[in-house]
PDB file of N, CA and C in Angstrom:
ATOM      1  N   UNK A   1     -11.540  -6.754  -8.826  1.00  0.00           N
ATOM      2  CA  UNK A   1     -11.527  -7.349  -7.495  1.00  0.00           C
ATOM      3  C   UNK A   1     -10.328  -6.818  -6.705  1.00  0.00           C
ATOM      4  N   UNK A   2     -10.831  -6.472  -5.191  1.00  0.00           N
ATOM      5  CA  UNK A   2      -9.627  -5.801  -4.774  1.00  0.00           C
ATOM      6  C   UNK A   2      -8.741  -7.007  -3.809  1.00  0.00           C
ATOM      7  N   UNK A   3      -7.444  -7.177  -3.740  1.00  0.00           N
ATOM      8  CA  UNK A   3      -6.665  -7.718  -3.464  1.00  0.00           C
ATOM      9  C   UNK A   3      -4.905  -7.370  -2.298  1.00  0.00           C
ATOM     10  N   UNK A   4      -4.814  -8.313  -1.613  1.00  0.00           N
ATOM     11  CA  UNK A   4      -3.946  -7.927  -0.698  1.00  0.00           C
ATOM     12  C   UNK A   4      -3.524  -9.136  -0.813  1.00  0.00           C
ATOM     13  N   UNK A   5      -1.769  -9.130  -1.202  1.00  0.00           N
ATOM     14  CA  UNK A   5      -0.804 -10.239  -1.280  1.00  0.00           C
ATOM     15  C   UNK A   5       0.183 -10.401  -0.076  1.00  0.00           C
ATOM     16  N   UNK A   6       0.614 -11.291   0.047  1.00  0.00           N
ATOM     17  CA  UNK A   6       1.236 -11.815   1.516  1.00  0.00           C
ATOM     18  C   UNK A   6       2.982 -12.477   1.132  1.00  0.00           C
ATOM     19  N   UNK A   7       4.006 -12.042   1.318  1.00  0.00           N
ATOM     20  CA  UNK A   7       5.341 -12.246   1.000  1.00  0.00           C
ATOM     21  C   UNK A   7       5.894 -13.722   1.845  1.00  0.00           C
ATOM     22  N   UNK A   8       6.821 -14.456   1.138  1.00  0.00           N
ATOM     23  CA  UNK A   8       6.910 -15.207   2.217  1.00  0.00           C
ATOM     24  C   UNK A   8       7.025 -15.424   3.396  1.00  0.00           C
ATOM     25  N   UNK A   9       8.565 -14.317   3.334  1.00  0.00           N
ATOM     26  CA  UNK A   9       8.510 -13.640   4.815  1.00  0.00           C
ATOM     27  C   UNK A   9       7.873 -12.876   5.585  1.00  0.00           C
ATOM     28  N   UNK A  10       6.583 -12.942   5.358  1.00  0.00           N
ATOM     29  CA  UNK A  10       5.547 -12.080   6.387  1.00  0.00           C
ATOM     30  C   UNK A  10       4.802 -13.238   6.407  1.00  0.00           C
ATOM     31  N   UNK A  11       4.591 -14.600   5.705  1.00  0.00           N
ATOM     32  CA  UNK A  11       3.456 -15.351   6.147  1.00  0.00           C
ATOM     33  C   UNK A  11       4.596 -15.887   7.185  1.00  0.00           C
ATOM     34  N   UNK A  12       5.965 -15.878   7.626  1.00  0.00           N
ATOM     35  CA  UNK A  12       6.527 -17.002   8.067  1.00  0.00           C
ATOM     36  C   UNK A  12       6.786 -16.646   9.145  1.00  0.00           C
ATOM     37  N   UNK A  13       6.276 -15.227   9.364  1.00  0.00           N
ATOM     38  CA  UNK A  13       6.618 -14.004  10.417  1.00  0.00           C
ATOM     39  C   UNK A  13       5.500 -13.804  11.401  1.00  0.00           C
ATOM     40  N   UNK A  14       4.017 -13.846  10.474  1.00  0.00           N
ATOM     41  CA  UNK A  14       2.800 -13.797  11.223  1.00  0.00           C
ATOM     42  C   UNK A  14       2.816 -15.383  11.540  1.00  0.00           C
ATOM     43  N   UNK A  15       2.903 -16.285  11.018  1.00  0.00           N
ATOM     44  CA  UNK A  15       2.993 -18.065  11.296  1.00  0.00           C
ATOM     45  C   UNK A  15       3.615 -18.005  13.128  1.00  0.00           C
ATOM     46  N   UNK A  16       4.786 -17.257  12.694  1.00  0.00           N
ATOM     47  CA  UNK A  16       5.484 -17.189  13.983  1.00  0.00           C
ATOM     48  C   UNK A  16       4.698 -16.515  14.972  1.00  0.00           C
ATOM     49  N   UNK A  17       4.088 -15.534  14.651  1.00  0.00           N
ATOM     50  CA  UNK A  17       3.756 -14.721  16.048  1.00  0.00           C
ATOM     51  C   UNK A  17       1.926 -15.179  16.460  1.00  0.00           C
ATOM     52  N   UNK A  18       1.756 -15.953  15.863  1.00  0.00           N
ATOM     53  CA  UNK A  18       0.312 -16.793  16.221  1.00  0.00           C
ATOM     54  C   UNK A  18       1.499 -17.915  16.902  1.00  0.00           C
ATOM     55  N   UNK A  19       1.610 -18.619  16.957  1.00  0.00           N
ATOM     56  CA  UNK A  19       2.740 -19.685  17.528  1.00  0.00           C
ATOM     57  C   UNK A  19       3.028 -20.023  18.629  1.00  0.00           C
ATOM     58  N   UNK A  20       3.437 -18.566  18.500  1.00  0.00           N
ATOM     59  CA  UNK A  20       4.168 -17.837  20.288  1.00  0.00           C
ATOM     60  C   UNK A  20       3.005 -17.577  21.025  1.00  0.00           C
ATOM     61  N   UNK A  21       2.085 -16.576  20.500  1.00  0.00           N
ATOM     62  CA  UNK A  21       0.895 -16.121  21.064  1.00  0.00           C
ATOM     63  C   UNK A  21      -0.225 -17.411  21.317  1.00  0.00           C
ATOM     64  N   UNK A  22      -0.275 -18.267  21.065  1.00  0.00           N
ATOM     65  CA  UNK A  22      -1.161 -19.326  21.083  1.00  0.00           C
ATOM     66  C   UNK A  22      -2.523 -19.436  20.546  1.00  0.00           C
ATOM     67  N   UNK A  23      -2.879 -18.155  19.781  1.00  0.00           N
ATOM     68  CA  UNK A  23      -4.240 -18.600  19.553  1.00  0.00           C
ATOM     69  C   UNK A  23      -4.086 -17.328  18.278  1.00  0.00           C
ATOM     70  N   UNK A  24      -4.899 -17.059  17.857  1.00  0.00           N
ATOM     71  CA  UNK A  24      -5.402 -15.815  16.242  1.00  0.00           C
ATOM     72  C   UNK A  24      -5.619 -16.518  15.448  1.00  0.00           C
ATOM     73  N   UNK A  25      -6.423 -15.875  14.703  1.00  0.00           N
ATOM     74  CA  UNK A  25      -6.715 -15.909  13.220  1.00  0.00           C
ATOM     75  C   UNK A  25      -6.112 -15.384  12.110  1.00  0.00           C
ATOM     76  N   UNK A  26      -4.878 -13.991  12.354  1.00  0.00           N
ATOM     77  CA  UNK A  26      -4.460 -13.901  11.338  1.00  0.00           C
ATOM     78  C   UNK A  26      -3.792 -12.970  11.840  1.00  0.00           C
ATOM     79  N   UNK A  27      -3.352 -11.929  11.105  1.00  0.00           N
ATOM     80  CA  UNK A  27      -2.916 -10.042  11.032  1.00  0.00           C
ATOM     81  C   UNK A  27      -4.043  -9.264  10.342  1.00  0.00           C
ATOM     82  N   UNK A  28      -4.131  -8.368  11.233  1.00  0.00           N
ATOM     83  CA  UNK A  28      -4.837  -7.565  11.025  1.00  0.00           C
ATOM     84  C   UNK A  28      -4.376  -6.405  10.593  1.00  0.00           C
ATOM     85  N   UNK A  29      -4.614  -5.727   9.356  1.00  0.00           N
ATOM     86  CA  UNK A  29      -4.294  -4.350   9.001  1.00  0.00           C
ATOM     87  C   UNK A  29      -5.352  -3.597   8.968  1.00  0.00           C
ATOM     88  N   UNK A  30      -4.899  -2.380   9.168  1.00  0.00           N
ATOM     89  CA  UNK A  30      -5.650  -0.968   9.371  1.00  0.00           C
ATOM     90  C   UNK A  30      -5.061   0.186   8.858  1.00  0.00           C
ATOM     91  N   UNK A  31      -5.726   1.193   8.534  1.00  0.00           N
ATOM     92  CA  UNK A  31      -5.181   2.738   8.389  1.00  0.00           C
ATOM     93  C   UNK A  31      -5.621   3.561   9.133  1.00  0.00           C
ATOM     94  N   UNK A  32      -5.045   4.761   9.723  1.00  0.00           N
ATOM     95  CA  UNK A  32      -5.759   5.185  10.561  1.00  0.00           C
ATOM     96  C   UNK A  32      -5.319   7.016  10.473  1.00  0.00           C
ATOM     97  N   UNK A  33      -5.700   8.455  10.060  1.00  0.00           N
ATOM     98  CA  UNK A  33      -5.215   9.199   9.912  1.00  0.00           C
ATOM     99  C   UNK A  33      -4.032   9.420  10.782  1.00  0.00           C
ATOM    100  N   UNK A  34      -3.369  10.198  10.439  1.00  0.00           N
ATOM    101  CA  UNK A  34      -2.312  10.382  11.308  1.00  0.00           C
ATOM    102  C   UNK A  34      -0.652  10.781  10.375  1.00  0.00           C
ATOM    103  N   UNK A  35      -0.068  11.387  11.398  1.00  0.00           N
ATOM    104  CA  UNK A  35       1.664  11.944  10.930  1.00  0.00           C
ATOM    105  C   UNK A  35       1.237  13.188   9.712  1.00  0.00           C
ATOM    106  N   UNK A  36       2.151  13.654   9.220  1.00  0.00           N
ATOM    107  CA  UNK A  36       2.407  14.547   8.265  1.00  0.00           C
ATOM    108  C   UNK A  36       1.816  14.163   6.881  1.00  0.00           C
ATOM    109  N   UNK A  37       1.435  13.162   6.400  1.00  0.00           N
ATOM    110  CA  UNK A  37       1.552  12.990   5.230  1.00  0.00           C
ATOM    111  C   UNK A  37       0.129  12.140   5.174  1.00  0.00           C
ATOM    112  N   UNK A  38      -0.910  11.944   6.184  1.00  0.00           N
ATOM    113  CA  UNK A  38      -2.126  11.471   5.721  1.00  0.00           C
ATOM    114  C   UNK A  38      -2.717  10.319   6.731  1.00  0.00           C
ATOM    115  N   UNK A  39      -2.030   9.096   6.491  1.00  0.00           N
ATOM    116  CA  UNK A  39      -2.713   8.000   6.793  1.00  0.00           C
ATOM    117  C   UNK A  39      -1.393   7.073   7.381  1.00  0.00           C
ATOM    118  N   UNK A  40      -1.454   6.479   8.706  1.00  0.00           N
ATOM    119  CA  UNK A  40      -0.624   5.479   9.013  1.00  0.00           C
ATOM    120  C   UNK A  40      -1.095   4.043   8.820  1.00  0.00           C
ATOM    121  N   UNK A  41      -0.411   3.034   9.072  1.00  0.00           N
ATOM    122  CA  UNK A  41      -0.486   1.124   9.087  1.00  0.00           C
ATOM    123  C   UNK A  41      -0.936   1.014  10.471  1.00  0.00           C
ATOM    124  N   UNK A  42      -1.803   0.494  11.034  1.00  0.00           N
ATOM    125  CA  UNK A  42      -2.270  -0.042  12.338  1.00  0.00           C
ATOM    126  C   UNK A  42      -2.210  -1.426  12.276  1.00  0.00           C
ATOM    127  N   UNK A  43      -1.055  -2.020  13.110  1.00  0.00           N
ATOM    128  CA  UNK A  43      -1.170  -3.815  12.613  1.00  0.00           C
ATOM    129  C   UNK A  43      -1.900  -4.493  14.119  1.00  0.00           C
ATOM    130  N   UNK A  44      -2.543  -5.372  14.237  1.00  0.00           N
ATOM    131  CA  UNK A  44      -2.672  -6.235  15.408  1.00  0.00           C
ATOM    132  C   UNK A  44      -3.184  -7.484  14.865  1.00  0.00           C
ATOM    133  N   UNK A  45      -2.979  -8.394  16.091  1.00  0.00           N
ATOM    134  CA  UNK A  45      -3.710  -9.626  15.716  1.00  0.00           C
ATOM    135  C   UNK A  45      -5.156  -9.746  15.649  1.00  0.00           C
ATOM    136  N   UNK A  46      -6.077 -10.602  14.714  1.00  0.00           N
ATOM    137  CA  UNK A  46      -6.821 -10.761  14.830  1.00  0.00           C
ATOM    138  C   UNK A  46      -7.332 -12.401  15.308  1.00  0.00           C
ATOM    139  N   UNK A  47      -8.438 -11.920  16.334  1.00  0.00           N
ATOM    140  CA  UNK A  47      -8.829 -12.853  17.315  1.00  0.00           C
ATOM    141  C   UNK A  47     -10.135 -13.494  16.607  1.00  0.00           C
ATOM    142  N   UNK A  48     -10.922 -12.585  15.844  1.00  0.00           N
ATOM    143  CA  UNK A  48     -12.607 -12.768  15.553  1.00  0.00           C
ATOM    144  C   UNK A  48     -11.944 -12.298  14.180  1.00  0.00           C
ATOM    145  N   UNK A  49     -13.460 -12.631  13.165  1.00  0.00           N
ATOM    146  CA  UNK A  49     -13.836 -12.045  12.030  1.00  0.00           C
ATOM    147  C   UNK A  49     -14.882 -10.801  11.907  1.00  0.00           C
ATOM    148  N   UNK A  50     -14.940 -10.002  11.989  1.00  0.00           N
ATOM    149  CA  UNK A  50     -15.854  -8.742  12.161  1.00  0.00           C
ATOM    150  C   UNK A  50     -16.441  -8.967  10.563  1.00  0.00           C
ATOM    151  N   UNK A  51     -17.552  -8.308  11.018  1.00  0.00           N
ATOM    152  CA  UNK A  51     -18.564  -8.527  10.411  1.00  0.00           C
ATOM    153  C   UNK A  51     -18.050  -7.458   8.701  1.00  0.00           C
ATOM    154  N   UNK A  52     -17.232  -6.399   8.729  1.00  0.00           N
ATOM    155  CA  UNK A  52     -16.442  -5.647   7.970  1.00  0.00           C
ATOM    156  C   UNK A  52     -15.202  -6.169   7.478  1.00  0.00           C
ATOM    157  N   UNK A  53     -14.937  -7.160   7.694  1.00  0.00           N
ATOM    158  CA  UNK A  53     -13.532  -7.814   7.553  1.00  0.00           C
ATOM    159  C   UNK A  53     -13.602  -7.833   6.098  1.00  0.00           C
ATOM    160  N   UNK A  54     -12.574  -8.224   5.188  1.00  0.00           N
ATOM    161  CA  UNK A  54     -12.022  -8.748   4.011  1.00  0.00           C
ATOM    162  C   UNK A  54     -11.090  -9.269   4.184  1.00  0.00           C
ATOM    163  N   UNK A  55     -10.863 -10.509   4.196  1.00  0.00           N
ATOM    164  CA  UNK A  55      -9.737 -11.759   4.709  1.00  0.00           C
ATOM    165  C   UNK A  55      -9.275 -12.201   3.334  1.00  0.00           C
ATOM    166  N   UNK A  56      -7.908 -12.025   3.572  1.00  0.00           N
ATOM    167  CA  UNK A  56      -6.910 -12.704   2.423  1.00  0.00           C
ATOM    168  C   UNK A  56      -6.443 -13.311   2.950  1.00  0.00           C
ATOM    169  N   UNK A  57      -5.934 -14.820   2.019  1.00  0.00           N
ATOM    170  CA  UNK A  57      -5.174 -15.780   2.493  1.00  0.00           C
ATOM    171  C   UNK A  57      -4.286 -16.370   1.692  1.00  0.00           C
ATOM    172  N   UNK A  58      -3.123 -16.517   2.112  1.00  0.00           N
ATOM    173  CA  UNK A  58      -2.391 -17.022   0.932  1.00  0.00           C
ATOM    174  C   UNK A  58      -1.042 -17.605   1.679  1.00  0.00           C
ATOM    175  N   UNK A  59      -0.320 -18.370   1.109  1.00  0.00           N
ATOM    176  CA  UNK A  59       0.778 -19.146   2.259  1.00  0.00           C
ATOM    177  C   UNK A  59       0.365 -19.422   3.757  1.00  0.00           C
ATOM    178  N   UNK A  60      -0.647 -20.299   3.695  1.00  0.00           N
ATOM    179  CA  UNK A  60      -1.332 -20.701   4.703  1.00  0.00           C
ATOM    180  C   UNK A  60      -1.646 -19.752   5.886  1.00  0.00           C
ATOM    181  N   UNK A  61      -1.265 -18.407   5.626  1.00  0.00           N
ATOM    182  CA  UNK A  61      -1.881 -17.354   6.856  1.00  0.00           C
ATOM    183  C   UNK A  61      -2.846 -16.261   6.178  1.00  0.00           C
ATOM    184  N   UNK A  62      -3.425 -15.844   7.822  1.00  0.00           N
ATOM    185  CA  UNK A  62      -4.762 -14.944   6.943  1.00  0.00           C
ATOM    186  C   UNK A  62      -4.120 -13.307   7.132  1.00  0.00           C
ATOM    187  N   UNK A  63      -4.432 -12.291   6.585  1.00  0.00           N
ATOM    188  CA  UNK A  63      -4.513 -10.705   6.493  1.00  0.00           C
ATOM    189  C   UNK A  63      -6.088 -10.748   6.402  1.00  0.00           C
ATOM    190  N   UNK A  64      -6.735  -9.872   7.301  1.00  0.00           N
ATOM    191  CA  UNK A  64      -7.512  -9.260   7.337  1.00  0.00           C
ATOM    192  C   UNK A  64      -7.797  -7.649   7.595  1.00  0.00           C
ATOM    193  N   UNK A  65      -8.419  -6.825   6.317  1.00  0.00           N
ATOM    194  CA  UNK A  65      -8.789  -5.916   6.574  1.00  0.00           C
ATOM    195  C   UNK A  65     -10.122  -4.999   6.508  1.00  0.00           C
ATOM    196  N   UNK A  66     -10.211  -4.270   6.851  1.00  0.00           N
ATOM    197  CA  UNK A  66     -11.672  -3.808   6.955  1.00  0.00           C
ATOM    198  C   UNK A  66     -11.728  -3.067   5.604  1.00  0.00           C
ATOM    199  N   UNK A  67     -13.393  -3.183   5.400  1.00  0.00           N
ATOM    200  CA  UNK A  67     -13.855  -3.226   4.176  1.00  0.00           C
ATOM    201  C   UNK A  67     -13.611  -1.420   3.579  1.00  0.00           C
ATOM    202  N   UNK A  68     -13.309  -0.820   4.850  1.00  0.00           N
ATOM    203  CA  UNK A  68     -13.242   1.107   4.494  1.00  0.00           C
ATOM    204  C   UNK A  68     -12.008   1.262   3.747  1.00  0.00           C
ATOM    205  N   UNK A  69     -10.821   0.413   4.705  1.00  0.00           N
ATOM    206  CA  UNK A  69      -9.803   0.453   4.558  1.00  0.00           C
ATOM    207  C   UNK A  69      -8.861  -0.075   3.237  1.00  0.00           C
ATOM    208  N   UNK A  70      -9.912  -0.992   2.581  1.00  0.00           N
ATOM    209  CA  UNK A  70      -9.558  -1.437   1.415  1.00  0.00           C
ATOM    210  C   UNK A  70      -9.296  -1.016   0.523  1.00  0.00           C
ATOM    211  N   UNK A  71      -9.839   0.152  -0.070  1.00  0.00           N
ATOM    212  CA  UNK A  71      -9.402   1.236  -1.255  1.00  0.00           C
ATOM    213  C   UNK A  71      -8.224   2.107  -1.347  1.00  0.00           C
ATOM    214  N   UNK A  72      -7.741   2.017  -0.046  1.00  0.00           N
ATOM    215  CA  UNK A  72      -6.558   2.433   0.080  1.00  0.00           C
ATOM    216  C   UNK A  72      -5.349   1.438   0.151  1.00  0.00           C
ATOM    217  N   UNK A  73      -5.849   0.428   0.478  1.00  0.00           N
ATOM    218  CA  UNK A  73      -5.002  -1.049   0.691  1.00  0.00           C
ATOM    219  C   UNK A  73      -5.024  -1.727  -0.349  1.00  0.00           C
ATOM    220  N   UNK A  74      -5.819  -1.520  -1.556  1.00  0.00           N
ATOM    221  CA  UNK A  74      -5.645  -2.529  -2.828  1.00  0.00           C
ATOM    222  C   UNK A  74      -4.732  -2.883  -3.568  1.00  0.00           C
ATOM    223  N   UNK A  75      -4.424  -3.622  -3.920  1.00  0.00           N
ATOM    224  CA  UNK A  75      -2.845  -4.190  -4.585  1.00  0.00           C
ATOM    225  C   UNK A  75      -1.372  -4.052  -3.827  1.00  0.00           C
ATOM    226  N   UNK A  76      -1.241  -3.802  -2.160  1.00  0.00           N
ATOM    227  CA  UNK A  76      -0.664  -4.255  -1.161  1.00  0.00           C
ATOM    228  C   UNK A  76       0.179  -5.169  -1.175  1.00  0.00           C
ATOM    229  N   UNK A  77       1.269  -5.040  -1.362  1.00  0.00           N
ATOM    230  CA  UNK A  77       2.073  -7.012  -1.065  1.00  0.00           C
ATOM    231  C   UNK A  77       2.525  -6.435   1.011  1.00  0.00           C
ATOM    232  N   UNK A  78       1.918  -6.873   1.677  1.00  0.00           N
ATOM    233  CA  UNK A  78       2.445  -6.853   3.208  1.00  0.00           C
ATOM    234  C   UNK A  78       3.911  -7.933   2.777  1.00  0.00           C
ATOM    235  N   UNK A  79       4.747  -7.416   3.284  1.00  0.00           N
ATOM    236  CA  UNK A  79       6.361  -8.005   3.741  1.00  0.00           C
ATOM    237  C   UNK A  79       6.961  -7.860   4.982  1.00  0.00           C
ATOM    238  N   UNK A  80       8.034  -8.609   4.826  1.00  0.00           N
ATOM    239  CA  UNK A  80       8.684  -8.328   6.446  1.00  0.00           C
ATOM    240  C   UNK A  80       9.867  -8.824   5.702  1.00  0.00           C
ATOM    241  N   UNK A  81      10.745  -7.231   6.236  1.00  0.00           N
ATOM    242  CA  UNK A  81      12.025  -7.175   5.977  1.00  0.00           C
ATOM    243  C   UNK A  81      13.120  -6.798   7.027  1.00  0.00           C
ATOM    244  N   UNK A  82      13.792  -7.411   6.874  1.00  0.00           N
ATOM    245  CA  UNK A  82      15.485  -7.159   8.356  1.00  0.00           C
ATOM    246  C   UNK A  82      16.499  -6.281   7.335  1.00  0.00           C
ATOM    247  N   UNK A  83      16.847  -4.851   7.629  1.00  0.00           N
ATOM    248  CA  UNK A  83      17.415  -3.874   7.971  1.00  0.00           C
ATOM    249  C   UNK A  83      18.593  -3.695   9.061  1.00  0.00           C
ATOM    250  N   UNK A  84      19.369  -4.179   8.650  1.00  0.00           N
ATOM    251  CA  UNK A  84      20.496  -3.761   9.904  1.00  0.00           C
ATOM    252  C   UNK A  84      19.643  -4.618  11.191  1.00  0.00           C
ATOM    253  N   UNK A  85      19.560  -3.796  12.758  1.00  0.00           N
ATOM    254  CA  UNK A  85      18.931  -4.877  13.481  1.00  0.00           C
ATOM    255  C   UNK A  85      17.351  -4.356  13.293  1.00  0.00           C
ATOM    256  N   UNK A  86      17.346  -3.570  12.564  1.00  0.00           N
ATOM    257  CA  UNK A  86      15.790  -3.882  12.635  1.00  0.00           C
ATOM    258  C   UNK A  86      14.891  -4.619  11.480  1.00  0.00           C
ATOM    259  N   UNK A  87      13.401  -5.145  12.353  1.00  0.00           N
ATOM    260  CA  UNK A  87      12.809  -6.041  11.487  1.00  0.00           C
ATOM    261  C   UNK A  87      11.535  -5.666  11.321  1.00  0.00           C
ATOM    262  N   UNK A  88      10.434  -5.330  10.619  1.00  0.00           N
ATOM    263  CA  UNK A  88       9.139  -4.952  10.229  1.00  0.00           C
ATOM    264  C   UNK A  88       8.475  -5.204   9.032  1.00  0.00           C
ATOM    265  N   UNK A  89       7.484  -5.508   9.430  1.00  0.00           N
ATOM    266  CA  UNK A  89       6.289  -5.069   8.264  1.00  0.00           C
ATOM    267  C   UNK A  89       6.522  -4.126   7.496  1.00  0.00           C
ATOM    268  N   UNK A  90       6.534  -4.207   6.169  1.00  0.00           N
ATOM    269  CA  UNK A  90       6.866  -3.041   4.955  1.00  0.00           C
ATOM    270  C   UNK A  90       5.369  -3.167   3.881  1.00  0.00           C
ATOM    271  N   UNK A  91       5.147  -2.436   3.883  1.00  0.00           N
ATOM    272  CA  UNK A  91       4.021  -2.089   2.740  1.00  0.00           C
ATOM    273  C   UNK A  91       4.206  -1.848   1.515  1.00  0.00           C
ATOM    274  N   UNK A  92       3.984  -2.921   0.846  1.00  0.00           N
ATOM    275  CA  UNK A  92       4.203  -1.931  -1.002  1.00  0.00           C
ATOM    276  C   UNK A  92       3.322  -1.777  -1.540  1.00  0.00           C
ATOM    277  N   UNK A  93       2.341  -0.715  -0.897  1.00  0.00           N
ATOM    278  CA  UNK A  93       1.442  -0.007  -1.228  1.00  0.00           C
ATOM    279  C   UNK A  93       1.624   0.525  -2.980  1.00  0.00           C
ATOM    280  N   UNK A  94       0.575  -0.111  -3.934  1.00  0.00           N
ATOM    281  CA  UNK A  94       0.998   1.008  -4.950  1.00  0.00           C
ATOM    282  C   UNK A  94       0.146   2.013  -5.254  1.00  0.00           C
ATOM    283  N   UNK A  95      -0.652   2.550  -4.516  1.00  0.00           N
ATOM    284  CA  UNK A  95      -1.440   3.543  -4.102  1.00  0.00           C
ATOM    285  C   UNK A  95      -0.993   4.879  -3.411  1.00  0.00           C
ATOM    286  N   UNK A  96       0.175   4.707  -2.931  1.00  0.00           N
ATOM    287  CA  UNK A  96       0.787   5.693  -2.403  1.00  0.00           C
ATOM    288  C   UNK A  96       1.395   6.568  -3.213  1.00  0.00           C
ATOM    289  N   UNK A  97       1.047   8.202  -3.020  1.00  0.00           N
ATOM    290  CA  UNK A  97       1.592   8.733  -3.832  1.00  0.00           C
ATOM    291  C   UNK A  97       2.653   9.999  -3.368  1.00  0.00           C
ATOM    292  N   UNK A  98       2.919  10.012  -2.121  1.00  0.00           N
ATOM    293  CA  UNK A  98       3.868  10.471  -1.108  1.00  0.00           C
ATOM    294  C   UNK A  98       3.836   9.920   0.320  1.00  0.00           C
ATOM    295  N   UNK A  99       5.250   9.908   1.021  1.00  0.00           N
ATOM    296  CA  UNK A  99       5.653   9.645   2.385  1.00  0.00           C
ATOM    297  C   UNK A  99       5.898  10.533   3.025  1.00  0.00           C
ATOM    298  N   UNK A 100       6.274  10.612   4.037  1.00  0.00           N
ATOM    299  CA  UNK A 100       6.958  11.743   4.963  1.00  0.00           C
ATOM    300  C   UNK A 100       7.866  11.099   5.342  1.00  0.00           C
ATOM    301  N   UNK A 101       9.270  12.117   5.512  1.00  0.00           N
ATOM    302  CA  UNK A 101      10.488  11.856   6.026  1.00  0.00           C
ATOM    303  C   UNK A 101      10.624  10.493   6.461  1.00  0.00           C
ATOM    304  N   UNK A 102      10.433  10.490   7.674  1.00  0.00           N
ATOM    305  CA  UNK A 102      10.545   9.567   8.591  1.00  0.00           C
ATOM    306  C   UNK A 102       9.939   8.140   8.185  1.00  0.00           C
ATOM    307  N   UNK A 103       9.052   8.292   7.377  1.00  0.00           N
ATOM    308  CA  UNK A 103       8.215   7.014   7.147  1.00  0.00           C
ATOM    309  C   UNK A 103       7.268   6.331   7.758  1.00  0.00           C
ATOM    310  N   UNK A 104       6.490   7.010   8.650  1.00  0.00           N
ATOM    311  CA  UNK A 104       5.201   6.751   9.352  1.00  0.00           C
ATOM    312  C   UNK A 104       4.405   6.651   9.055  1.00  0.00           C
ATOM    313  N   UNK A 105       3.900   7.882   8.191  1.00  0.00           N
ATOM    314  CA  UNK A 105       2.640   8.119   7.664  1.00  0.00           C
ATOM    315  C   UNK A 105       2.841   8.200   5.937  1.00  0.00           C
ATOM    316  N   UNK A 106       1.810   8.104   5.003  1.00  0.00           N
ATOM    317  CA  UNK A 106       1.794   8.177   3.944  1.00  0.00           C
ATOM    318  C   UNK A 106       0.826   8.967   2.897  1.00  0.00           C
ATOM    319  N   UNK A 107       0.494   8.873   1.852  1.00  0.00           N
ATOM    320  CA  UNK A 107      -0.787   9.679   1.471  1.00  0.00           C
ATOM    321  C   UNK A 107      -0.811   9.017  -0.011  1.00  0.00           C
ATOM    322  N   UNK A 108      -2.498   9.281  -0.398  1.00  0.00           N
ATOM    323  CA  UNK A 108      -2.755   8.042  -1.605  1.00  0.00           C
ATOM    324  C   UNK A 108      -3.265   9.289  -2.814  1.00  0.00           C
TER     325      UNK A 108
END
C-alpha cells in the first residue's frame, strides 16, 4: 500500500494556512518535470477532491495527491522546516536517487 506521512510541523503549518485562507480541504502535492535533475514539488491548496486524488490524512489535516504522481511520492514524510529565515516544505522522499545543486528539482 502506497503511503504519504505528514510531520507535525507541516500538519500545524497547512492547519495554519487553511485558517488564514478560510476555506480548503487540504495540500495538495504534485510533480511536475522540470530543473536539471528530473522532476520538481508543485504544492497548492486543495479546494475539491478530483476524481484522481489519493488523500492522506493524519494529524487532523489532509495531503492529497494524484494517483500518477504517487509512485514517485511513496513513502514521503512532507515537513516544514525553519532554516535561518527561511521556512518550507521539505520532502523526504526515499525514492530519490539524485538532486541538483540548488535543490529544485530531483530524480527517482
Amino acid at each position: 500500500m502506497q503511503n504519504i506521512t505528514i510531520s507535525e510541523s507541516a500538519a500545524t503549518q497547512i492547519r495554519h494556512v487553511l485558517e488564514e485562507r478560510g476555506s480548503g480541504l487540504g495540500l495538495r502535492v504534485a510533480i511536475k518535470p522540470s530543473g536539471c535533475s528530473g522532476y520538481s514539488y508543485v504544492l497548492d491548496i486543495a479546494d475539491d477532491l478530483r476524481a484522481d486524488d489519493v488523500a492522506f490524512e493524519e494529524r487532523g489535516v489532509k495531503v492529497l495527491v494524484d494517483k500518477e504522481a504517487l509512485a514517485v511520492l511513496d513513502g514521503t514524510e512532507v515537513d516544514y522546516v525553519s532554516e535561518g529565515l527561511n521556512r518550507f516544505f521539505r520532502f523526504n522522499n526515499p525514492n530519490v536517487t539524485d538532486e541538483c545543486g540548488c535543490g529544485e528539482s530531483f530524480n527517482v
